[in-house]
Protein backbone atom coordinates (compact mmCIF):
# COMPACT_ATOMS: atom_id res chain seq x y z
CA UNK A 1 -11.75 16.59 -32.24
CA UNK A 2 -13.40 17.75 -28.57
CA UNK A 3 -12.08 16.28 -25.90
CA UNK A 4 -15.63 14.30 -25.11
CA UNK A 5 -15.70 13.36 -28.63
CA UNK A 6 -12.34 12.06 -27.82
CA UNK A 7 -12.93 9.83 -24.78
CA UNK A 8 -16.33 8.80 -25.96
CA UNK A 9 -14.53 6.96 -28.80
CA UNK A 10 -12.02 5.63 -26.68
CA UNK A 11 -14.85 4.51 -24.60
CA UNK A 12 -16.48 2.71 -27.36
CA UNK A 13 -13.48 1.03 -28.17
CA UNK A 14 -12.89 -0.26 -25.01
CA UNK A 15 -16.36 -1.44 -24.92
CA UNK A 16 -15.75 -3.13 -28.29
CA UNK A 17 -12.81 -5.12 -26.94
CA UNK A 18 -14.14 -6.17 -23.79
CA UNK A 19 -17.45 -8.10 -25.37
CA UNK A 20 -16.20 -8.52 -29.04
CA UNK A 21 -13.93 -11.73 -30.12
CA UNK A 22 -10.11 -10.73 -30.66
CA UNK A 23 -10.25 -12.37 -33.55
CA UNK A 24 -12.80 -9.92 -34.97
CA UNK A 25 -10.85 -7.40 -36.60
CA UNK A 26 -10.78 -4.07 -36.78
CA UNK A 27 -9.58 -1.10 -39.55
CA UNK A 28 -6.92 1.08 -38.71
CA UNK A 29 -4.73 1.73 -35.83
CA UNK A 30 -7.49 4.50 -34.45
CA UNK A 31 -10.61 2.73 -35.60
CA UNK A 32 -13.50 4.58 -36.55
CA UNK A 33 -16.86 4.60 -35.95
CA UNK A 34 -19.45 4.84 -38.99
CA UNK A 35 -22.22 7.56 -37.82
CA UNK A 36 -23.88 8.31 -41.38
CA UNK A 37 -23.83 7.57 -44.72
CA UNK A 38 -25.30 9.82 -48.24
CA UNK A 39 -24.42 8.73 -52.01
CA UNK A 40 -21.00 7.19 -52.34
CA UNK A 41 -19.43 8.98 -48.96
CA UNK A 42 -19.73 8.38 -45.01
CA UNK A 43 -18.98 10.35 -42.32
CA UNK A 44 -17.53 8.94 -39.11
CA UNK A 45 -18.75 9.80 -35.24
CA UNK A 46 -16.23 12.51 -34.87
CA UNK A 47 -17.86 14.22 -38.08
CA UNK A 48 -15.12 13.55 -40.98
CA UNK A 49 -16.29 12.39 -43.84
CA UNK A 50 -14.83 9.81 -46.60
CA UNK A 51 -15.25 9.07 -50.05
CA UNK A 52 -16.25 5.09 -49.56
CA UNK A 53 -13.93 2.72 -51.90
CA UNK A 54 -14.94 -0.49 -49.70
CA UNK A 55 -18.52 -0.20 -49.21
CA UNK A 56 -18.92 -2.67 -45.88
CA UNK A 57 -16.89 -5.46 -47.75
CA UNK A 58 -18.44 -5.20 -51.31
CA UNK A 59 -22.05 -5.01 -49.63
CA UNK A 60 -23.75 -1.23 -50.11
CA UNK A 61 -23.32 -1.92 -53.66
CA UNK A 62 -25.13 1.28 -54.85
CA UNK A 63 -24.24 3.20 -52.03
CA UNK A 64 -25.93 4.94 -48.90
CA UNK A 65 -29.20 6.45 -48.27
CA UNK A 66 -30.54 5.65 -51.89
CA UNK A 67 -34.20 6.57 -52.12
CA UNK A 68 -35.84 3.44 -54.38
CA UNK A 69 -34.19 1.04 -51.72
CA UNK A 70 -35.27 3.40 -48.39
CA UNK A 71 -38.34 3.69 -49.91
CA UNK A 72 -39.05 0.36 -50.37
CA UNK A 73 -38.00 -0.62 -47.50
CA UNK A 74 -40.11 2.10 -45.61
CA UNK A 75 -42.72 0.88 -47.75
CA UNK A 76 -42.82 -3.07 -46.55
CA UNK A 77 -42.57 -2.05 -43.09
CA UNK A 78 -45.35 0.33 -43.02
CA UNK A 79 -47.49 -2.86 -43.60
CA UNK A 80 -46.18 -4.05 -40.10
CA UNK A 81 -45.16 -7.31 -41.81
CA UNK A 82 -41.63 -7.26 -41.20
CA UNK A 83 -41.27 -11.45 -41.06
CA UNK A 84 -43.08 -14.31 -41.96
CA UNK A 85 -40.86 -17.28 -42.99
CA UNK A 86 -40.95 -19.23 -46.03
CA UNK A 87 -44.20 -21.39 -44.62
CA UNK A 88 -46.05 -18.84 -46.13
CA UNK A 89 -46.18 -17.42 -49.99
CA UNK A 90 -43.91 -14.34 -50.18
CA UNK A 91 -44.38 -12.04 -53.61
CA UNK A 92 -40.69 -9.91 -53.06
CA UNK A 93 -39.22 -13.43 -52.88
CA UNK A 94 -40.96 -14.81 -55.92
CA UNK A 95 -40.46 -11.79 -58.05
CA UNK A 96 -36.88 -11.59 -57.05
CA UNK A 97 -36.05 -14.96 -57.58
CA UNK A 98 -37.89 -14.99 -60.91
CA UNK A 99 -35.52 -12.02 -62.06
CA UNK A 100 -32.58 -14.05 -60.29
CA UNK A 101 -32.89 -17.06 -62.76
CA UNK A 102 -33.63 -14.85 -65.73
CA UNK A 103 -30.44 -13.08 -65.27
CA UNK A 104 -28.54 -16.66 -64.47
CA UNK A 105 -28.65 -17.96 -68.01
CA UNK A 106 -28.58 -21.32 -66.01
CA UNK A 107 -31.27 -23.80 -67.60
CA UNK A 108 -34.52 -24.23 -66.11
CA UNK A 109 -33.35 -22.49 -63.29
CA UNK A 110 -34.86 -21.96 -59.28
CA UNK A 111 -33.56 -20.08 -56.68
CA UNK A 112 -33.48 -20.64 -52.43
CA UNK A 113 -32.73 -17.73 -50.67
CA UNK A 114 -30.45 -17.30 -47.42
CA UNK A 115 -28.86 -14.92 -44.99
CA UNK A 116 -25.05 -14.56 -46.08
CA UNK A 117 -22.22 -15.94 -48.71
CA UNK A 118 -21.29 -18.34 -46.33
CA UNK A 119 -25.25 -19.81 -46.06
CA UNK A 120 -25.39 -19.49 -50.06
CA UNK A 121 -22.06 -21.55 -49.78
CA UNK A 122 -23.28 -24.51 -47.08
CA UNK A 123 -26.24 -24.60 -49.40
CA UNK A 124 -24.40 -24.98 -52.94
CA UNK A 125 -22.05 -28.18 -50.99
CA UNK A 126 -24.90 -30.19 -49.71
CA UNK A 127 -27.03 -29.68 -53.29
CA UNK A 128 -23.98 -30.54 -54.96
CA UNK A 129 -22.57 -33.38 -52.56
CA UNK A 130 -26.41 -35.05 -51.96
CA UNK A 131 -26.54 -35.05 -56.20
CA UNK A 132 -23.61 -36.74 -56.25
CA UNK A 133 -23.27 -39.23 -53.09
CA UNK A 134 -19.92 -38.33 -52.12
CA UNK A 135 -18.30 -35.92 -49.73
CA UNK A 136 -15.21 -34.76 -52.41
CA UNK A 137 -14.87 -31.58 -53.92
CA UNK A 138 -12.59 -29.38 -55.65
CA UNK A 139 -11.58 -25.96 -54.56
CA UNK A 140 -9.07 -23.13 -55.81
CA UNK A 141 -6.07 -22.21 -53.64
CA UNK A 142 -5.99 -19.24 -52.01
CA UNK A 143 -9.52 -19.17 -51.99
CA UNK A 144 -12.03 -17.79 -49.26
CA UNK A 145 -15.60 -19.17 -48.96
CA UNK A 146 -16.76 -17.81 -45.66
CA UNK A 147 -16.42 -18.88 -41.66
CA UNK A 148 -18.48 -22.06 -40.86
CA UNK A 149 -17.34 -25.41 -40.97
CA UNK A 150 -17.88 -26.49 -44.28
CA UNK A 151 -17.39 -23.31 -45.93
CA UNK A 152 -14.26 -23.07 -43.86
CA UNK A 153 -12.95 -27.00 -45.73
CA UNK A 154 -13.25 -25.44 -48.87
CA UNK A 155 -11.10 -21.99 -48.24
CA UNK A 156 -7.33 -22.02 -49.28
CA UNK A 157 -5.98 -19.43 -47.21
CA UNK A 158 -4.24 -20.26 -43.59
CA UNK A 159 -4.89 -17.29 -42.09
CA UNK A 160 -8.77 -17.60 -42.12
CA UNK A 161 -8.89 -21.63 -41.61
CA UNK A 162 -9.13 -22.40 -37.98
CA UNK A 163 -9.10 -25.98 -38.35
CA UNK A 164 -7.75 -28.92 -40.42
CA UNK A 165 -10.70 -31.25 -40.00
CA UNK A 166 -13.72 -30.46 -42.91
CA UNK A 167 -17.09 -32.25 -43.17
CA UNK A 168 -15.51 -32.29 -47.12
CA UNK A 169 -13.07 -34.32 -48.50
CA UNK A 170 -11.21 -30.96 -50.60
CA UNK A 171 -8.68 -31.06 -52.97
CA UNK A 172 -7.11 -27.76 -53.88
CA UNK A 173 -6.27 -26.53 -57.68
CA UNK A 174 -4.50 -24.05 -59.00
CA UNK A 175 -5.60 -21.60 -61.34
CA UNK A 176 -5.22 -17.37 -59.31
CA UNK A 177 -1.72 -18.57 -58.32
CA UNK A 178 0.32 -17.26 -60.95
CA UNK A 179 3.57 -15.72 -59.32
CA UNK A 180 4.39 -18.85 -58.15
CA UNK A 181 7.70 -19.18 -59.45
CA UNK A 182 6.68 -22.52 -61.45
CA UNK A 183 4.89 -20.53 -63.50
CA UNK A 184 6.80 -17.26 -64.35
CA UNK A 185 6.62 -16.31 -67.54
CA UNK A 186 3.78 -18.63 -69.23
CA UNK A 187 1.20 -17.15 -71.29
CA UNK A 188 -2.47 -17.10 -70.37
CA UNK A 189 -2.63 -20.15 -72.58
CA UNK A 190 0.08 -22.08 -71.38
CA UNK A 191 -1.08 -21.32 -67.77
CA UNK A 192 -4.35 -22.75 -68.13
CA UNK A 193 -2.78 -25.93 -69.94
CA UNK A 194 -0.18 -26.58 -67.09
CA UNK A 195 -3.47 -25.87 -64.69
CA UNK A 196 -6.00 -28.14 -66.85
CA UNK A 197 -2.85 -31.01 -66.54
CA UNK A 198 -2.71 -30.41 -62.40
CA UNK A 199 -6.55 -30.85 -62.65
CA UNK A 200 -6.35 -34.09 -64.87
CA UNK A 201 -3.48 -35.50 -62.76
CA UNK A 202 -5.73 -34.63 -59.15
CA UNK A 203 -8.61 -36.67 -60.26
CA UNK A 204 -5.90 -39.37 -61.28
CA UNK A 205 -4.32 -39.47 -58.04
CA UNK A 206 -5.64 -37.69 -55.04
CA UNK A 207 -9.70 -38.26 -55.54
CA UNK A 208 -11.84 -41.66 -55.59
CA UNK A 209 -12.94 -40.87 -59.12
CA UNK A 210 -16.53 -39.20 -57.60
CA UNK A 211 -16.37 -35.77 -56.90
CA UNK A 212 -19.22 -33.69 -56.56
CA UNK A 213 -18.37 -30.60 -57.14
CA UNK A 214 -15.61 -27.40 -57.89
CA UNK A 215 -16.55 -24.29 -56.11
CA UNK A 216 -14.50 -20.78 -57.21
CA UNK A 217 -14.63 -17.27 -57.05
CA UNK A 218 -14.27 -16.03 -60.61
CA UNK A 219 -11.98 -13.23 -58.94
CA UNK A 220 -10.73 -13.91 -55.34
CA UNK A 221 -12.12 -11.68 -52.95
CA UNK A 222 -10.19 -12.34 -49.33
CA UNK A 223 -7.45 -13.70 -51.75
CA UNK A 224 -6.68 -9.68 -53.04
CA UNK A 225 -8.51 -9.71 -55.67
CA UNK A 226 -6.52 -12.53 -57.58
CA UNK A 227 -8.12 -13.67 -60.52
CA UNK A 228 -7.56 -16.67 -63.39
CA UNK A 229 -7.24 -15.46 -66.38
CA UNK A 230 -10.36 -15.40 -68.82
CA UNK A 231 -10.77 -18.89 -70.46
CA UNK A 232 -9.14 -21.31 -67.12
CA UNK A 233 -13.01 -21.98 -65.98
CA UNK A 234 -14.14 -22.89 -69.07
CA UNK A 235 -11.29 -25.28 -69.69
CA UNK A 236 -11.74 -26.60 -66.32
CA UNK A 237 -15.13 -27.13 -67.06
CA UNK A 238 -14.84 -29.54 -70.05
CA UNK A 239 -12.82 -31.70 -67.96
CA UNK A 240 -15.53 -31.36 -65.16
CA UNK A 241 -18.11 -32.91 -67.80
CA UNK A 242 -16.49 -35.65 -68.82
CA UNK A 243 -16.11 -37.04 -64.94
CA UNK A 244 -19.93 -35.45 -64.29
CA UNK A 245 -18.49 -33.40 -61.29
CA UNK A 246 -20.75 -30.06 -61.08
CA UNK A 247 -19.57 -26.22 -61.01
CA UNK A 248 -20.41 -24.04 -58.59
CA UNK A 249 -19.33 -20.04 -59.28
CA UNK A 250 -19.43 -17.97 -55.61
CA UNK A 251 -20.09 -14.60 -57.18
CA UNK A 252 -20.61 -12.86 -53.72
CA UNK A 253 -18.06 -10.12 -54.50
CA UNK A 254 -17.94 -10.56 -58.24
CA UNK A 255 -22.14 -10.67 -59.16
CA UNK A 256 -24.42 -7.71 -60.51
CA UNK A 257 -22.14 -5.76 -62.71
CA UNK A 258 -19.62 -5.08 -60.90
CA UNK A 259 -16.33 -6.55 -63.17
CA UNK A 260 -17.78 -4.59 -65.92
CA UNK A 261 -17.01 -6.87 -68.27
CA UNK A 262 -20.30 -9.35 -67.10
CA UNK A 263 -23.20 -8.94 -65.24
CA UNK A 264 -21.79 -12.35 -63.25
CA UNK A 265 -17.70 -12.40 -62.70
CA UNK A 266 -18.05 -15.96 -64.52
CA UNK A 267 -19.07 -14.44 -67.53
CA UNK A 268 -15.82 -13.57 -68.65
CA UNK A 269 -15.00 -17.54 -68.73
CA UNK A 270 -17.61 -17.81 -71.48
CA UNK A 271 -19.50 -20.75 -69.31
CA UNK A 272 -22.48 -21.26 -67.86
CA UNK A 273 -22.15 -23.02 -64.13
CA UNK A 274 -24.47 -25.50 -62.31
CA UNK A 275 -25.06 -23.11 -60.07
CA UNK A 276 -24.19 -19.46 -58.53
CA UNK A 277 -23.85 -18.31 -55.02
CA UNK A 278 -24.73 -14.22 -54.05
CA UNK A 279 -24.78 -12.05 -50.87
CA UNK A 280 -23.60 -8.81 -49.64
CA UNK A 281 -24.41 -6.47 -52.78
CA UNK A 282 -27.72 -7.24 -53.36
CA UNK A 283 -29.71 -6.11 -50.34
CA UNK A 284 -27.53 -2.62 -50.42
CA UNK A 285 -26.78 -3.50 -47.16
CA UNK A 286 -29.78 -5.81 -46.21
CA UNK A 287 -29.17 -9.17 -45.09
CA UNK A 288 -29.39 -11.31 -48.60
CA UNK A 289 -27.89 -14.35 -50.07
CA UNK A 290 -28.70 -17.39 -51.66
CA UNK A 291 -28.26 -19.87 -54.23
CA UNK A 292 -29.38 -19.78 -58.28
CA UNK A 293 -29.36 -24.07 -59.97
CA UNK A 294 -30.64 -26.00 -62.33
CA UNK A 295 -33.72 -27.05 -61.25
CA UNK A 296 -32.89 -30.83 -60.89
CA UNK A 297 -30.45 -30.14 -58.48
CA UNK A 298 -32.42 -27.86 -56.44
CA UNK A 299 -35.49 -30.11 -56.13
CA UNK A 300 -33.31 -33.01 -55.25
CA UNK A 301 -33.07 -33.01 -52.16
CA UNK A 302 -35.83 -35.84 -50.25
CA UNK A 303 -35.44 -33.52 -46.40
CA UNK A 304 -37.88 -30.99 -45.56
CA UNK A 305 -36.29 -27.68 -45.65
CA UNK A 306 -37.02 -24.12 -44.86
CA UNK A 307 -35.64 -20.40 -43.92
CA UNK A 308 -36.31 -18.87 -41.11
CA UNK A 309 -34.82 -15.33 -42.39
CA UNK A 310 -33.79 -16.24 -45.67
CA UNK A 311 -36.42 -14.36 -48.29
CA UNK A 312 -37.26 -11.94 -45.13
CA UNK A 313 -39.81 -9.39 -46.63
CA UNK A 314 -37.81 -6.09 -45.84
CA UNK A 315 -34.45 -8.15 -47.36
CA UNK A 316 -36.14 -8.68 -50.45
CA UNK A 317 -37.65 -5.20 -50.78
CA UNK A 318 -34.52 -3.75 -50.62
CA UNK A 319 -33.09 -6.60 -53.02
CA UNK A 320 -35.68 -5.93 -55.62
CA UNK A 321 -35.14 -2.31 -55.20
CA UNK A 322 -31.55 -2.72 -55.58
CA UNK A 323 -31.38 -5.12 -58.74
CA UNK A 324 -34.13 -2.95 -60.42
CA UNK A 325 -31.87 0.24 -59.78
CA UNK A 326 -28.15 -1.76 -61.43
CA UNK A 327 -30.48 -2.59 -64.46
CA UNK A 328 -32.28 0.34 -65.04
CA UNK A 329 -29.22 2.65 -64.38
CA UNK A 330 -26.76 0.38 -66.42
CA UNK A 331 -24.25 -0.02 -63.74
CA UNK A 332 -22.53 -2.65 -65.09
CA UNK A 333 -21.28 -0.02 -68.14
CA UNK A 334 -20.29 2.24 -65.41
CA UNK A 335 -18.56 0.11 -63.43
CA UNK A 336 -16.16 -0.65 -66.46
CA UNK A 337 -15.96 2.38 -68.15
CA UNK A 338 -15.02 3.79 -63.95
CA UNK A 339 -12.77 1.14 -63.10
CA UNK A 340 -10.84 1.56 -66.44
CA UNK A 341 -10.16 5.05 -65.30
CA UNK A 342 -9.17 3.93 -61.82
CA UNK A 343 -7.54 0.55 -62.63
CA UNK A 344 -5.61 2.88 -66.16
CA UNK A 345 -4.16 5.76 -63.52
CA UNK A 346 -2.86 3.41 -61.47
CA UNK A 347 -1.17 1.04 -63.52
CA UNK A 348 0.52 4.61 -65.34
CA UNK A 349 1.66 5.75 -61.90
CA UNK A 350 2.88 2.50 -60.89
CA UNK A 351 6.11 2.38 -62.23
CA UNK A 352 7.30 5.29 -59.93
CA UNK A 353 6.68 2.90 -57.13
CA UNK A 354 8.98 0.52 -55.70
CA UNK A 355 6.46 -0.71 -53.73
CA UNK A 356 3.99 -1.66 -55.50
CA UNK A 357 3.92 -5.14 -57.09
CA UNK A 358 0.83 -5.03 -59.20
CA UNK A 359 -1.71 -3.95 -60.09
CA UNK A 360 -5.03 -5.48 -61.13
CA UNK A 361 -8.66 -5.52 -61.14
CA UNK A 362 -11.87 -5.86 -63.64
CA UNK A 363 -14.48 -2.90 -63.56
CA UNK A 364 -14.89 -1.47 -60.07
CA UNK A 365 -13.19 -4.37 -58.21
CA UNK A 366 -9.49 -3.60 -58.06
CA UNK A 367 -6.30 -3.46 -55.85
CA UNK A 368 -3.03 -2.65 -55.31
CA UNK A 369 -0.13 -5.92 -54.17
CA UNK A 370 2.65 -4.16 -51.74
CA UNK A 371 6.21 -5.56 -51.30
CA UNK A 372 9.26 -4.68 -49.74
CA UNK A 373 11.01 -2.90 -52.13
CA UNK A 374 14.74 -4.14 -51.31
CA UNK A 375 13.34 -7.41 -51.37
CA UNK A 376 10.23 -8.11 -53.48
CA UNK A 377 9.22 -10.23 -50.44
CA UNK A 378 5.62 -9.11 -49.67
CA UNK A 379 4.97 -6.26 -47.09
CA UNK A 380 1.66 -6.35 -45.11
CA UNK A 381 3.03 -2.98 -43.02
CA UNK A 382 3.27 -1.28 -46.61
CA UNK A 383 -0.25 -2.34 -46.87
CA UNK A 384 -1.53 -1.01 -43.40
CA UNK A 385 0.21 2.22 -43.89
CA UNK A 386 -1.40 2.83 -47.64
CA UNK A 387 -4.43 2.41 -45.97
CA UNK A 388 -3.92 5.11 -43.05
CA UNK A 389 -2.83 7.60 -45.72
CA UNK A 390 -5.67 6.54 -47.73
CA UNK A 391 -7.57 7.40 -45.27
CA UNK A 392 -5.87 10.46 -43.62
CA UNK A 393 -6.63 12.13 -46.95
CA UNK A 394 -10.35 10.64 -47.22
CA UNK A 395 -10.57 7.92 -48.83
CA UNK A 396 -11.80 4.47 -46.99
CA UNK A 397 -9.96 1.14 -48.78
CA UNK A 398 -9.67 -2.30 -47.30
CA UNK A 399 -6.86 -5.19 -47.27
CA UNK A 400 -6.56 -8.81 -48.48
CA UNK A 401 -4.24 -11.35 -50.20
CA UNK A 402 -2.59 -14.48 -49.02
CA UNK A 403 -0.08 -12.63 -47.13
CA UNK A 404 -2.28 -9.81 -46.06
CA UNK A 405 -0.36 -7.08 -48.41
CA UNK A 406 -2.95 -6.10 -50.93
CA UNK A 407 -5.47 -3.44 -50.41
CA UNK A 408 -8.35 -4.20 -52.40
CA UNK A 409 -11.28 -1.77 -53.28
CA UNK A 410 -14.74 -2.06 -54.38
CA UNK A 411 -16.31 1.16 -54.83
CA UNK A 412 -20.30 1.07 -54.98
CA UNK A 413 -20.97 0.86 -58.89
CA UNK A 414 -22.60 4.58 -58.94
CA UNK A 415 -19.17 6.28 -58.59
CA UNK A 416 -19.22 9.38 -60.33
CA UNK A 417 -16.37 10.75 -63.05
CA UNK A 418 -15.64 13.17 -60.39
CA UNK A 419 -15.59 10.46 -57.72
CA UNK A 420 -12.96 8.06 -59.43
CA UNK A 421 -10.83 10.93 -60.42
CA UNK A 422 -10.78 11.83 -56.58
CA UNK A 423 -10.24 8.43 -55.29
CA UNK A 424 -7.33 7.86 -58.11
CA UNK A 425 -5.77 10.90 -56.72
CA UNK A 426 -6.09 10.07 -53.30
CA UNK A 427 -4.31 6.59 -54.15
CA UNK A 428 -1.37 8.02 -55.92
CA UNK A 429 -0.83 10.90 -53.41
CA UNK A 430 -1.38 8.11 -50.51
CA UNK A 431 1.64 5.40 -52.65
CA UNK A 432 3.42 8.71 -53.42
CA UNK A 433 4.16 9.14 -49.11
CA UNK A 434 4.41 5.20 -48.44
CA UNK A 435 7.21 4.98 -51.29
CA UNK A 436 8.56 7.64 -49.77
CA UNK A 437 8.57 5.92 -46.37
CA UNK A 438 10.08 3.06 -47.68
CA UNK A 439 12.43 4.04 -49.73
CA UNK A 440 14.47 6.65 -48.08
């Protein structure tokens, strides 16, 4: 690296700190700047270039630089309508939302449109709370649901909850908790049961008797990629029914494909929500989210409402580009039959690592738990330094869990054979040095 190269990052930096928020984070103990982007790899300001296993947090789901969505895109601006709001008819937002609530398998189904996860999220609460009169509602533990205030009352997780007061009256379940020490050992089956019971006893003794709603992440993103096992939704659904309390599945991180196993991460429950929550992967990188609900509930609501952004033309030319490209490419087949290789190599190579905890995943949505390995406690410097020797070799991975010791990847669903054979190696060579470390 030149020695201008050199300071001008510094510079940047510098700059960064001085206007940003310290609370606004930043990867790596050098961080990098992201200069330009082609397929599944970037290439930072200083010229090095990385094989992309976090793809902005889950968001350029297909990768970078893909023609259909560029094109598109190109395509809606060179009409010089870039904005319009939702006063006016919009055809990208009515043909995406029409493919939206085919794809839902929720009844009778419409769709509103937003900027973010945490938007889609605010929205969900207030359909779901308004339908119900009443400001309780169930959430999971260790759970993230994005940064503003009501969104904020329903996340289980400390170290992103800035405040214990909450428009919402929340009540936290279990369910992606299973290392508690309570319940070591149990099967999947008698883990839901003693989970189903918790949920039976909370609306005995902790709620009014009128919730409105549960809201869960079918696999916890912030949380490291924790996940119930297949079967605890639907369970906690038929004890949802019989109190009328609504289900509402954020599938920011787990939507389109990308578990493999079903186009929407609650799939693999074998139930059908009240409504679904998306973001990040859908726009490739465009500013998309929104909400997917019965109809009933969506029309409910007696307020005028609007969008200034959400349902932006160039968003939903890239989000109709996007979704037409997973479905007509299959993505959701590669996605599992890639994250079995990935998800396969590393839970073979695991048991030469002391440090490593577990691993776990569905499809291309996987990580790796770190702990100390005199201890078992769990290590969040383990984590950190996995991810500089991650990235030292190439490869770009990011961090979670409830203690911060996970890293957690999400590689954009066209990974190649060649691709995930690259990034598994780069993994086990990366664990193969931290063990080392930590060890010796």
């Amino acid at each position: 690296m030149s020695e201008n190269v050199t300071s001008g990052h510094a510079e940047l930096l510098r700059r960064h700190r001085a206007v940003m928020p310290s609370w606004m984070a930043l990867n790596y103990a050098d961080p990098i700047e992201i200069a330009g982007g082609k397929g599944n790899r970037v290439t930072d300001a200083e010229g090095r270039g990385y094989l992309d296993f976090f793809t902005g947090i889950l968001t350029n789901m297909i990768g970078y630089d893909v023609p259909e969505v560029r094109e598109a895109v190109e395509r809606q601006i060179a009409t010089g309508v870039v904005h319009t709001s939702t006063a006016y008819l919009l055809r990208g937002q009515v043909e995406l939302a029409e493919k939206i609530a085919r794809l839902s398998g929720i009844p009778d189904a419409k769709v509103f449109f937003t900027n973010s996860g945490t938007e889609a999220n605010e929205t969900a609460l207030l359909l779901a709370t308004y339908a119900r009169r009443t400001d309780q509602v169930l959430a999971m533990r260790q759970s993230y649901h994005g940064r503003s205030f009501g969104a904020v009352g329903v996340t289980g997780n400390r170290a992103w909850t800035n405040i214990s007061y909450s428009p919402l009256n929340v009540h936290f379940l279990h369910g992606a908790d299973r290392s508690l020490p309570q319940f070591a050992g149990m099967t999947d089956g008698a883990y839901i049961d003693a989970c189903v019971q918790d949920l039976r006893h909370v609306l005995a003794t902790a709620t009014g008797g009128d919730v409105a709603a549960l809201i869960a992440e079918p696999i916890q993103g912030v949380g490291g990629f924790t996940m119930a096992p297949d079967g605890l939704f639907a369970a906690y659904k038929r004890v949802l029914d019989e109190h009328g309390i609504l289900f509402i599945s954020d599938e920011v991180q787990t939507g389109w494909g990308r578990t493999g196993q079903g186009f929407w991460g609650i799939d693999n429950h074998g139930v059908t929500p009240d409504m679904m929550t998306f973001a990040k992967g859908l726009g490739n990188g465009y500013a998309v989210g929104g909400v997917v609900a019965r109809g009933e509930l969506m029309d409910a609501l007696h307020a005028v409402g609007l969008s200034t952004f959400g349902g932006n033309p160039v968003s939903m030319a890239a989000a109709n580009a996007t979704l037409d490209y997973v479905l007509d490419h299959d993505l959701q087949a590669n996605a599992a039959r890639q994250g079995a290789t990935i998800i396969g190599g590393l839970e073979r190579a695991a048991g030469r690592f002391p440090v490593v905890k577990q691993v776990r995943g569905k499809g291309l949505m996987f990580a790796v738990e770190l702990a100390d390995p005199a201890t078992g406690e769990p290590s969040p410097p383990l984590a950190a330094a996995l991810m500089e020797a991650a990235r030292e070799r190439g490869l770009l991975v990011g961090k979670g869990g409830l203690y911060g010791n996970v890293v957690r990847m999400a590689p954009p669903l066209t990974l190649t054979d060649d691709e995930a054979a690259e990034g598994l190696g780069i993994l086990i060579a990366s664990l193969e040095t931290v063990n080392e470390a930590a060890t010796s």
